[in-house]
C-alpha atoms as a PDB file:
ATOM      1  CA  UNK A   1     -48.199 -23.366  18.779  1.00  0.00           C
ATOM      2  CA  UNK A   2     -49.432 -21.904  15.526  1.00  0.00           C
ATOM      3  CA  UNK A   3     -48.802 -24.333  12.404  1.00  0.00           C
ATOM      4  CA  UNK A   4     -46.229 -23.745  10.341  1.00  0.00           C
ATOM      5  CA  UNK A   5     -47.020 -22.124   6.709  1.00  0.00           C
ATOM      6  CA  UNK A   6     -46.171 -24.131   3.749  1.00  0.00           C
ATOM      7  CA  UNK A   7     -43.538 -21.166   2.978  1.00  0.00           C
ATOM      8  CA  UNK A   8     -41.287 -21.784   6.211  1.00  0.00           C
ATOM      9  CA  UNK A   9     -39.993 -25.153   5.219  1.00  0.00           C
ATOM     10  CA  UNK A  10     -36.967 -23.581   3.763  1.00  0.00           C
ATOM     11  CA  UNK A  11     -36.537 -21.426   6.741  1.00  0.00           C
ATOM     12  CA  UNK A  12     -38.377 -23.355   9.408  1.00  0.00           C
ATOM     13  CA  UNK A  13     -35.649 -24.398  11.175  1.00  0.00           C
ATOM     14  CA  UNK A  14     -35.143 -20.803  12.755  1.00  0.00           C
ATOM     15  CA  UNK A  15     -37.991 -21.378  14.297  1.00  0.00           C
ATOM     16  CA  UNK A  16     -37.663 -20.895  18.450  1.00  0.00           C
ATOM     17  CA  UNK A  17     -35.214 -19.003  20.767  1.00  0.00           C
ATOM     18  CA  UNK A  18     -31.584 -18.496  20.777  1.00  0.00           C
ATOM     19  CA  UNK A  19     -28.924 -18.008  22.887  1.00  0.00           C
ATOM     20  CA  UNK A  20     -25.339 -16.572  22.666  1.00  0.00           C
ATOM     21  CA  UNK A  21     -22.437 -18.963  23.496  1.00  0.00           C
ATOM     22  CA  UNK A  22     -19.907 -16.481  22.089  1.00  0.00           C
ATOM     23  CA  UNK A  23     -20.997 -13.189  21.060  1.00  0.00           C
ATOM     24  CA  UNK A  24     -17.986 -10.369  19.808  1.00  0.00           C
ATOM     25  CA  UNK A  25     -18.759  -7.019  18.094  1.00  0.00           C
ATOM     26  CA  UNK A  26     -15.883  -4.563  16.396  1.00  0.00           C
ATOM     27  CA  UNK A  27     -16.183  -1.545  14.056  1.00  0.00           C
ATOM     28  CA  UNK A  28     -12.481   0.885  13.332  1.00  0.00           C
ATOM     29  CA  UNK A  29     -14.279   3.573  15.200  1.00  0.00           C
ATOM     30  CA  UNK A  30     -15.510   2.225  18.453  1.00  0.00           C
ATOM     31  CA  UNK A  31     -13.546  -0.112  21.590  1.00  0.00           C
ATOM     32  CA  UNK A  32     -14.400  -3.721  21.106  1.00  0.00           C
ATOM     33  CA  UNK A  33     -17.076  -5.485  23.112  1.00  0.00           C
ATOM     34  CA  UNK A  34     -18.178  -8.380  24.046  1.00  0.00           C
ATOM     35  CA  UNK A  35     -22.370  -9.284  24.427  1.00  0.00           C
ATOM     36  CA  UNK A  36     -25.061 -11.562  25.652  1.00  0.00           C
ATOM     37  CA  UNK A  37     -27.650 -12.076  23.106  1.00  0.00           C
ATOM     38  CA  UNK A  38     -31.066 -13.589  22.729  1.00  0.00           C
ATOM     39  CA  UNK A  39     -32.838 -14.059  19.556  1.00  0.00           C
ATOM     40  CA  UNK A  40     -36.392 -15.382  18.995  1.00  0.00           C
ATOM     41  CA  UNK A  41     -38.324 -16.370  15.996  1.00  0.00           C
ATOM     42  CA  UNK A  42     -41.900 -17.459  16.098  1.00  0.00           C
ATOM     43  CA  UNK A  43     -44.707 -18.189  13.787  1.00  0.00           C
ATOM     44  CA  UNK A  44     -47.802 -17.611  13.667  1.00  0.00           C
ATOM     45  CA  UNK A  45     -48.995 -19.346  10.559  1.00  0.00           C
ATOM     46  CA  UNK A  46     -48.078 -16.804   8.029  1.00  0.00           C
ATOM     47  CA  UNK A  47     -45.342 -16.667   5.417  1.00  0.00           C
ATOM     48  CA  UNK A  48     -43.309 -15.216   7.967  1.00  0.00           C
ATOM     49  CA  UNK A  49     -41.559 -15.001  11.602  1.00  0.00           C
ATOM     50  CA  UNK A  50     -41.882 -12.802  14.285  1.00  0.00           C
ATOM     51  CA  UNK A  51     -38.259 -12.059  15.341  1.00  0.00           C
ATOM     52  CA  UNK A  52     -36.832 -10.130  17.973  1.00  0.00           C
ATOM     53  CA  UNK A  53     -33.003  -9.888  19.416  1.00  0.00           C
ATOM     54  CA  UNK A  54     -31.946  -8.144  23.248  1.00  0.00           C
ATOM     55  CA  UNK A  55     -28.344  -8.061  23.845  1.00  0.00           C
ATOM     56  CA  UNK A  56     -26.994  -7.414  27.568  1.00  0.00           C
ATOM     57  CA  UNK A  57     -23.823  -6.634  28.846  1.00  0.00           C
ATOM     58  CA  UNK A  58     -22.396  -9.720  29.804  1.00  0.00           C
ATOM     59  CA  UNK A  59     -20.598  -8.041  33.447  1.00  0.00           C
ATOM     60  CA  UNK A  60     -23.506  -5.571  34.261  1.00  0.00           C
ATOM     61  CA  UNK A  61     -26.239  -7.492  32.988  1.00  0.00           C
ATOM     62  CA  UNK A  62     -27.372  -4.322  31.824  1.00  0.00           C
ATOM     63  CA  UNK A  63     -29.472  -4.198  28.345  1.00  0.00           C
ATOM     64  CA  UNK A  64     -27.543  -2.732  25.105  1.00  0.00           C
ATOM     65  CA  UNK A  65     -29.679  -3.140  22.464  1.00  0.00           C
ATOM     66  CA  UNK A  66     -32.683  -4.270  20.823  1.00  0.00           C
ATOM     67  CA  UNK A  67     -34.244  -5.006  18.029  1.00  0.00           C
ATOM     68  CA  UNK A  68     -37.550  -6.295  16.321  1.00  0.00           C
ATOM     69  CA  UNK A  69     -38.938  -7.057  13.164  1.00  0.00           C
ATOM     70  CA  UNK A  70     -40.705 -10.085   9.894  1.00  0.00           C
ATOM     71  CA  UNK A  71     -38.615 -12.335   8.538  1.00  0.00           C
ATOM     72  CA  UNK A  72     -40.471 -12.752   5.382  1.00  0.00           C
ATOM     73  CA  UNK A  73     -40.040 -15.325   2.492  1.00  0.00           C
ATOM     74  CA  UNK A  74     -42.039 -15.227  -1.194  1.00  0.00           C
ATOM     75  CA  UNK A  75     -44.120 -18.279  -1.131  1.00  0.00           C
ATOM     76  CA  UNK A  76     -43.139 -20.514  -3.785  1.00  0.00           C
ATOM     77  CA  UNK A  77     -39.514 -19.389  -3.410  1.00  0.00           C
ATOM     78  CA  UNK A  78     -36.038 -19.157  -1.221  1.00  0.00           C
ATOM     79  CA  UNK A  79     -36.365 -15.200  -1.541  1.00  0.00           C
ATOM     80  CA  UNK A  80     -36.244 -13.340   1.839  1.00  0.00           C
ATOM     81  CA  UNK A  81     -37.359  -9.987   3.296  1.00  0.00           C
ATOM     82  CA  UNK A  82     -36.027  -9.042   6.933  1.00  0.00           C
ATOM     83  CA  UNK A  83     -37.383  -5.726   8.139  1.00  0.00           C
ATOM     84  CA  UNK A  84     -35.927  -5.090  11.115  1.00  0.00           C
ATOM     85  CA  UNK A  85     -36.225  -1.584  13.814  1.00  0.00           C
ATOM     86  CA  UNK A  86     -33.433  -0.688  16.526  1.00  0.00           C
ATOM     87  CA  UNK A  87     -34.238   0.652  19.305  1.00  0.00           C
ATOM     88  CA  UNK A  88     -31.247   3.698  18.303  1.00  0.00           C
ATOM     89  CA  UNK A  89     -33.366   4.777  15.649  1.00  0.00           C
ATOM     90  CA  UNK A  90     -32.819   2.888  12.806  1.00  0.00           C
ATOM     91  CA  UNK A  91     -35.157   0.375  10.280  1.00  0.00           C
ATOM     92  CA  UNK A  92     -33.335  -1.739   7.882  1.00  0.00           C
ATOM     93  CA  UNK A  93     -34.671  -3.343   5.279  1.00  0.00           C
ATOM     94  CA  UNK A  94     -32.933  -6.402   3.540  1.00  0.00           C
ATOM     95  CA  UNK A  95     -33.158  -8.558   1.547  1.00  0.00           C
ATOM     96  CA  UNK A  96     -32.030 -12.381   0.107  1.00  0.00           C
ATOM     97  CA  UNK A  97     -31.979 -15.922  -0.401  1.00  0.00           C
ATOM     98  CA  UNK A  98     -32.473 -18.924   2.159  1.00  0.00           C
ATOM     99  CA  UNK A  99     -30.067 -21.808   1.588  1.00  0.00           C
ATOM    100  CA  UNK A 100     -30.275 -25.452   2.992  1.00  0.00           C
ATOM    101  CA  UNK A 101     -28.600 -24.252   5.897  1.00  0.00           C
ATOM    102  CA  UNK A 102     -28.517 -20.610   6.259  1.00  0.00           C
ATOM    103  CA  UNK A 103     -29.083 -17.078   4.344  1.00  0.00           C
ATOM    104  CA  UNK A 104     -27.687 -14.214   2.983  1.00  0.00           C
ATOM    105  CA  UNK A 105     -28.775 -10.841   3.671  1.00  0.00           C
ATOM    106  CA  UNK A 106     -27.733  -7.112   2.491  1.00  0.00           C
ATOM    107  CA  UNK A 107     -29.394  -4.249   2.785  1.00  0.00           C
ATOM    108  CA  UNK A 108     -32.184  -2.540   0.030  1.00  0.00           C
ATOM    109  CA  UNK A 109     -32.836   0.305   2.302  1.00  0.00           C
ATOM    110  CA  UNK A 110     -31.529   1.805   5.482  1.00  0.00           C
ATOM    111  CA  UNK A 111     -34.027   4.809   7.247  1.00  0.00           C
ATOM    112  CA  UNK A 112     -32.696   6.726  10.610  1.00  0.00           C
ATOM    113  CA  UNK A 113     -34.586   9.023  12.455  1.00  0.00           C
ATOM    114  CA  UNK A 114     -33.699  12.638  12.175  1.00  0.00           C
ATOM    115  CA  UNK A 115     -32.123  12.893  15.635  1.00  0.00           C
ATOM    116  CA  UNK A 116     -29.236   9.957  15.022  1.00  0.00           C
ATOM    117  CA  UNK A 117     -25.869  10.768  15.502  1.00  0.00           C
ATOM    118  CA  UNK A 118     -23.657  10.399  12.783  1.00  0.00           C
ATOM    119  CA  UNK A 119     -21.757   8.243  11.325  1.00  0.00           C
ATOM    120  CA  UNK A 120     -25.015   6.618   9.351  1.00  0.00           C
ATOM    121  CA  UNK A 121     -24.979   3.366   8.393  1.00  0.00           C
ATOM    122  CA  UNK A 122     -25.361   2.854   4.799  1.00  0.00           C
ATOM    123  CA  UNK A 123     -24.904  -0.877   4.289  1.00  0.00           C
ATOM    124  CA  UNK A 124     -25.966  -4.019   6.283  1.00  0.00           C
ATOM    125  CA  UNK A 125     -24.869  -7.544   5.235  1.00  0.00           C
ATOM    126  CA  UNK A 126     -26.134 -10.888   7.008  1.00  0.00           C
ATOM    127  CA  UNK A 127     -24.929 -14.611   7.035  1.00  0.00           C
ATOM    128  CA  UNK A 128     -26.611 -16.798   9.178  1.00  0.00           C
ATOM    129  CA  UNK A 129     -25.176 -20.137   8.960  1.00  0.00           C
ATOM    130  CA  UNK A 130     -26.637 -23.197  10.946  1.00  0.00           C
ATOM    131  CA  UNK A 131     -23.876 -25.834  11.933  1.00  0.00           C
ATOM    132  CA  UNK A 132     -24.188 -29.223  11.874  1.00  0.00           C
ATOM    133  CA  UNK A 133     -23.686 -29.557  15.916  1.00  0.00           C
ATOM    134  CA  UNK A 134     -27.037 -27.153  15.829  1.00  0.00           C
ATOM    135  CA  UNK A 135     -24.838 -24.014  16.738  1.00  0.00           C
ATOM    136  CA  UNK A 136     -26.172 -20.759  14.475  1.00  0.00           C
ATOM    137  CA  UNK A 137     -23.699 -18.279  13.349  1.00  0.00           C
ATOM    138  CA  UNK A 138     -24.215 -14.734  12.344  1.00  0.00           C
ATOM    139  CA  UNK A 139     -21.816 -12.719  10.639  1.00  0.00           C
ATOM    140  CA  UNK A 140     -22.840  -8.445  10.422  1.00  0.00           C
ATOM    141  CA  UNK A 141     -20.608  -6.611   8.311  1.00  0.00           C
ATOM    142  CA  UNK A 142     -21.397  -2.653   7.949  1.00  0.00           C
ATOM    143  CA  UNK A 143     -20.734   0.052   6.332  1.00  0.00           C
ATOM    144  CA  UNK A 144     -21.028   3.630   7.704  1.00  0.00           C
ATOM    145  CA  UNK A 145     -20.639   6.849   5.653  1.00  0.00           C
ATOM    146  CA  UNK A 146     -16.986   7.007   7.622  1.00  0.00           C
ATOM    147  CA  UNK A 147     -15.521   3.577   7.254  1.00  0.00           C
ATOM    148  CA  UNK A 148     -15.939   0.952   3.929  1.00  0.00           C
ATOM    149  CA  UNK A 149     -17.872  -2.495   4.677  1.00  0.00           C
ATOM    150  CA  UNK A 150     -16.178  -4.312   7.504  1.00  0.00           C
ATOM    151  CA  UNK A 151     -17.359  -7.095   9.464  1.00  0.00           C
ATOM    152  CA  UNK A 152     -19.045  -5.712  12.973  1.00  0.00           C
ATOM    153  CA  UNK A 153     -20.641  -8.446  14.687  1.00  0.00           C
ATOM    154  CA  UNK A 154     -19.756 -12.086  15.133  1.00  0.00           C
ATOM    155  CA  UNK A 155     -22.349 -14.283  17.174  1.00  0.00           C
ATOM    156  CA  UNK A 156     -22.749 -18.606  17.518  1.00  0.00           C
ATOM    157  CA  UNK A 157     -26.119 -18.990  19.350  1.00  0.00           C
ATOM    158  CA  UNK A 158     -27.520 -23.073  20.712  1.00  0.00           C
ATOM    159  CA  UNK A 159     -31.095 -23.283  20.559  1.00  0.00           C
ATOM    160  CA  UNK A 160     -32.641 -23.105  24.154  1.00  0.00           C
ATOM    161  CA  UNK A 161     -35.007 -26.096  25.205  1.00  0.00           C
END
């Protein structure tokens, strides 16, 4: 295991994998759904973390999504960078603070390959929240160039051993 840079404390305890106990996404325009998610963030002695999220179909088993990216942070300070790719095309790019126990996220810029189908997503805001019985909650709210900002994904993850 790499050590931990001086920068993580305020973030360190991300640090390892996650697991979905309850996992729920939503958006005006699409059926609801239910997911299996796994979320991993590692360092490797840098003032940042490797992170990387696969979501499966909790019936099938079947994958649904993935994504990769740095969660950054400004040495010195709680300020955050999260540059994250999907695997449908997008990079986001956002950006916040760290708090005791959690962060907030929005969006500074959203890219999309040429080929995406519309509608585009023009705003992504995080909260991560870290509970005191260890559970990790995400909330995603988006905003497409259709429909105003509305919460999309709701997640609580346990750390896996």
């Amino acid at each position: 295991m790499a050590k931990i840079h001086e920068a993580l404390k305020p973030i360190q305890w991300l640090i390892g994998s996650w697991e979905s106990v309850t996992a729920k996404g939503h958006f005006p325009t699409i059926k609801d759904f239910n997911y299996n998610e796994v979320l991993k963030f590692e360092s490797l002695g840098q003032p940042l973390l490797n992170y990387e999220a696969r979501s499966r179909n909790p019936v099938s088993g079947a994958p649904m999504h993935l994504e990769t990216g740095f969660l950054r942070i400004q040495p010195g300070t709680k300020h955050l960078a999260f540059m994250v790719s999907h695997n449908f095309g997008l990079t986001v790019l956002e950006e916040g603070l760290a708090h005791e126990n959690g962060l907030e996220l929005e969006s500074k810029s959203i890219s999309r390959m040429s080929f995406a189908k519309d509608p585009a997503v023009k705003v992504i805001k995080k909260v991560f929240k870290l509970h005191e019985d260890g559970t990790l909650e995400i909330r995603t709210d988006m905003e497409t160039s259709n429909t105003a900002l509305t919460n999309h994904l709701m997640a609580v993850y346990r750390k896996m051993e």
